[in-house]
C-alpha atoms as a PDB file:
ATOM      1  CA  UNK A   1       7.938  -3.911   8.458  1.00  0.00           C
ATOM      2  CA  UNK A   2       5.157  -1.569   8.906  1.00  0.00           C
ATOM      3  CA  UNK A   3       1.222  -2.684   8.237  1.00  0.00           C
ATOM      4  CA  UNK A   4      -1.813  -0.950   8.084  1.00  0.00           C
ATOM      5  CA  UNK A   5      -4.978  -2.793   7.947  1.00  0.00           C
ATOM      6  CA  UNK A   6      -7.478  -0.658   5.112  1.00  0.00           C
ATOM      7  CA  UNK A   7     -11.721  -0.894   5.916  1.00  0.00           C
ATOM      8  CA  UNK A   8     -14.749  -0.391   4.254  1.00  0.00           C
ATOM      9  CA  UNK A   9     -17.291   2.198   5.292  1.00  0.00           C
ATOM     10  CA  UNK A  10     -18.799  -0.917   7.252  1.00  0.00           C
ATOM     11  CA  UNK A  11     -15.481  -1.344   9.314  1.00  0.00           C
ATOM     12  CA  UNK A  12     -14.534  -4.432   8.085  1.00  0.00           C
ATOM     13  CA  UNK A  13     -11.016  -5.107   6.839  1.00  0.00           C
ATOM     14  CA  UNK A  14     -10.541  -5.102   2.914  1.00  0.00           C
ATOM     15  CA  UNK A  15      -6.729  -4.571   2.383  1.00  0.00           C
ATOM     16  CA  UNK A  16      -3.212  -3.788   3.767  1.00  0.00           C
ATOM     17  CA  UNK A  17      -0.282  -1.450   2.793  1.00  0.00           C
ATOM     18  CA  UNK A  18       3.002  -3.060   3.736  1.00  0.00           C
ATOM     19  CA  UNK A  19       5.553  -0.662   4.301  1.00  0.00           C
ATOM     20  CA  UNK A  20       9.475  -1.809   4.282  1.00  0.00           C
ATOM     21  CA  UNK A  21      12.966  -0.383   3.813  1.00  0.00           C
ATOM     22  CA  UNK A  22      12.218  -1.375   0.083  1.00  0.00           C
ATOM     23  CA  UNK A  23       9.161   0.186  -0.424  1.00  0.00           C
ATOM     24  CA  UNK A  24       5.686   0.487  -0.119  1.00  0.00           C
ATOM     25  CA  UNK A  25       3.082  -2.616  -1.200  1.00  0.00           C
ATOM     26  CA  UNK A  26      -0.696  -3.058  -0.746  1.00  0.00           C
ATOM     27  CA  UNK A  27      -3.104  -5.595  -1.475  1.00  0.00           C
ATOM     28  CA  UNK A  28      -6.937  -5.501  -1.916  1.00  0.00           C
ATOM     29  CA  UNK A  29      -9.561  -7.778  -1.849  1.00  0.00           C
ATOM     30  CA  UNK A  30     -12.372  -7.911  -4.830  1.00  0.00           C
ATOM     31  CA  UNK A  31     -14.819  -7.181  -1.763  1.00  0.00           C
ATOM     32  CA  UNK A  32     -17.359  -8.719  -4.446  1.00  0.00           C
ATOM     33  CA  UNK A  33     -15.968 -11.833  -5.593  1.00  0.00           C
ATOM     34  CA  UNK A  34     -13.362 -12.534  -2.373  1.00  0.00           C
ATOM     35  CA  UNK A  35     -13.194 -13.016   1.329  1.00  0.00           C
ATOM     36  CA  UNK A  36     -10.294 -11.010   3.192  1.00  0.00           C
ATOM     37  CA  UNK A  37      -7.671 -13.151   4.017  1.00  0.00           C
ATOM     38  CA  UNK A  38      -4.935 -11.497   6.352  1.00  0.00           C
ATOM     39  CA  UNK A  39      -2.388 -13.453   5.742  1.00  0.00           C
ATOM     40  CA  UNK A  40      -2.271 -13.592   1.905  1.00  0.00           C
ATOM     41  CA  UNK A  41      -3.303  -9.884   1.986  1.00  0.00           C
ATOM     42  CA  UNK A  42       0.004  -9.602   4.151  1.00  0.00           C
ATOM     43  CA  UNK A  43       2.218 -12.087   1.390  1.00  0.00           C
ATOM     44  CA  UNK A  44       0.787  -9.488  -1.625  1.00  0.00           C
ATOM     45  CA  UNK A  45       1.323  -6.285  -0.116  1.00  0.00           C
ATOM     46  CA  UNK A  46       5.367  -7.436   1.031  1.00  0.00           C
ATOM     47  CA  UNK A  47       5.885  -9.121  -2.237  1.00  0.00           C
ATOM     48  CA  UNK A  48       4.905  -6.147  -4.027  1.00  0.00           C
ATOM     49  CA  UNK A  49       7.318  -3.480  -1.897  1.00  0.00           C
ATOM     50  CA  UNK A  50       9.831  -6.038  -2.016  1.00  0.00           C
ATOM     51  CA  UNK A  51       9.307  -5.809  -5.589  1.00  0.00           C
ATOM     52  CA  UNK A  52       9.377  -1.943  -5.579  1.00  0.00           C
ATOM     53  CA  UNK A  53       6.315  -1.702  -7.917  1.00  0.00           C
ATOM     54  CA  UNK A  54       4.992   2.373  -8.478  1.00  0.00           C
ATOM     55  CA  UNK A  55       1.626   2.974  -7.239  1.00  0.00           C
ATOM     56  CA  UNK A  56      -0.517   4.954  -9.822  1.00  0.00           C
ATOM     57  CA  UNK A  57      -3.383   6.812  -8.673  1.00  0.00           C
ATOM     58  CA  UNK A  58      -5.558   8.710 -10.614  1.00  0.00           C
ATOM     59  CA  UNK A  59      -7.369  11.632  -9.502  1.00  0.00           C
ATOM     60  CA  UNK A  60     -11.020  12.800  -9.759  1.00  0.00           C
ATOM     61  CA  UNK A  61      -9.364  15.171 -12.892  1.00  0.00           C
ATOM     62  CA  UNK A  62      -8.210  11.874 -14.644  1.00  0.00           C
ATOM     63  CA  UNK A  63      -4.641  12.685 -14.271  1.00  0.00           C
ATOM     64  CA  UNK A  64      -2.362   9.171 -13.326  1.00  0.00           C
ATOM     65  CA  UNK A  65       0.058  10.282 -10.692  1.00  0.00           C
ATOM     66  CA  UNK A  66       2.961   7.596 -10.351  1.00  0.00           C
ATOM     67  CA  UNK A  67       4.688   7.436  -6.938  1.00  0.00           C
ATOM     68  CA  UNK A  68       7.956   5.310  -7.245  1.00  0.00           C
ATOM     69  CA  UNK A  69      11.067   4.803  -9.351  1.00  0.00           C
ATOM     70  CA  UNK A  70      10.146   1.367 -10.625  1.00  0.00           C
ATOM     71  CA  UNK A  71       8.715   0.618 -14.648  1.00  0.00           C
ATOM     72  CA  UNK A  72       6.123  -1.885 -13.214  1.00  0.00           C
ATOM     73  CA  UNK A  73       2.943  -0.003 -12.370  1.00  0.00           C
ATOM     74  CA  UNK A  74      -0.281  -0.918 -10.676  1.00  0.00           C
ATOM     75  CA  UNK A  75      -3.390   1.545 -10.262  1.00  0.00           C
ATOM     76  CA  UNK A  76      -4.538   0.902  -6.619  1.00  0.00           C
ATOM     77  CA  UNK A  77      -7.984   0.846  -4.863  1.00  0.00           C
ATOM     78  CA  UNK A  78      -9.966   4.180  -3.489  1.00  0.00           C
ATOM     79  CA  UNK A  79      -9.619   2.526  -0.451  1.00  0.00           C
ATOM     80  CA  UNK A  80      -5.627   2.708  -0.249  1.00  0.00           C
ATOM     81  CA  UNK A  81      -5.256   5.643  -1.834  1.00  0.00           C
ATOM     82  CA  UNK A  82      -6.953   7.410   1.042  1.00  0.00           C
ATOM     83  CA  UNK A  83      -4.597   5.446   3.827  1.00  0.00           C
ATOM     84  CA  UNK A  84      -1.522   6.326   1.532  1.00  0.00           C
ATOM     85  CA  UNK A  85      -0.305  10.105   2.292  1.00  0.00           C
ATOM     86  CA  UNK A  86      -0.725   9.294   6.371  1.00  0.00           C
ATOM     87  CA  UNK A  87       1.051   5.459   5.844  1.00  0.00           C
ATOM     88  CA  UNK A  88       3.910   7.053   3.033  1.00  0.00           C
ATOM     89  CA  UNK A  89       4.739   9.787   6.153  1.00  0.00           C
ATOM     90  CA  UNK A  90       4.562   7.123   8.629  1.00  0.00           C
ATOM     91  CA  UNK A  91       7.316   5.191   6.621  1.00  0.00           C
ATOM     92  CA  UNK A  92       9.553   7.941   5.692  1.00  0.00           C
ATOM     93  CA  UNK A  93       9.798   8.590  10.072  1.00  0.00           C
ATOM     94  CA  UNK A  94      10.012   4.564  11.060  1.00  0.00           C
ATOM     95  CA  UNK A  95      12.719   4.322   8.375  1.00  0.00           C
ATOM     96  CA  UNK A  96      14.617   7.111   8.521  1.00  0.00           C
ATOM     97  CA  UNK A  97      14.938   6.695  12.133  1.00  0.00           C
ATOM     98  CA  UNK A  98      15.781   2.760  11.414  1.00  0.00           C
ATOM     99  CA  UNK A  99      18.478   3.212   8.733  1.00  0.00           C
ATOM    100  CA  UNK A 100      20.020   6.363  10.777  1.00  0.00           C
ATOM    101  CA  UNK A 101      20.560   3.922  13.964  1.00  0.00           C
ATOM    102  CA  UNK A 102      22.623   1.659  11.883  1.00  0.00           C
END
């Protein structure tokens, strides 16, 4: 399982993306209304790419892009979907490397 902690302009931690040989998951605290909690951030973002939920972004144009194969889609925060090209390329390596050693 791969992890990558998201921050804030202020450099504190907000989310995770949880990357597995299932998929990809993330969680995000309401920085508003919650408190970041690392481990239930963790228990989201692995349910979810256990789950194999699409991420849906949509861009500055308005257009939803949907990355995934599942029907169950989530829009994500500004915060992840900044982390997600580097962390989706970091997955495809780790498990394409992991599933080749098998």
């Amino acid at each position: 399982m791969l992890v990558k902690f998201l921050k804030n302009k202020k450099g504190q931690r907000v989310g995770c993306l949880v990357g597995t040989e299932h998929g990809i998951g993330w969680s995000t605290a309401h920085t508003r209304k919650d408190k970041f909690d690392r481990d239930k951030a963790l228990d989201i973002a692995e349910g979810r790419s256990k789950r194999g939920y699409n991420i849906s972004i949509t861009g500055s144009n308005g257009i939803a892009t949907s990355i995934g194969a599942n029907p169950n889609t989530e829009q994500i925060a500004t915060v992840a979907v900044r982390a997600l090209p580097d962390f989706i390329e970091r997955c495809n390596r780790y498990f394409a490397n992991y599933t080749s050693a098998k």
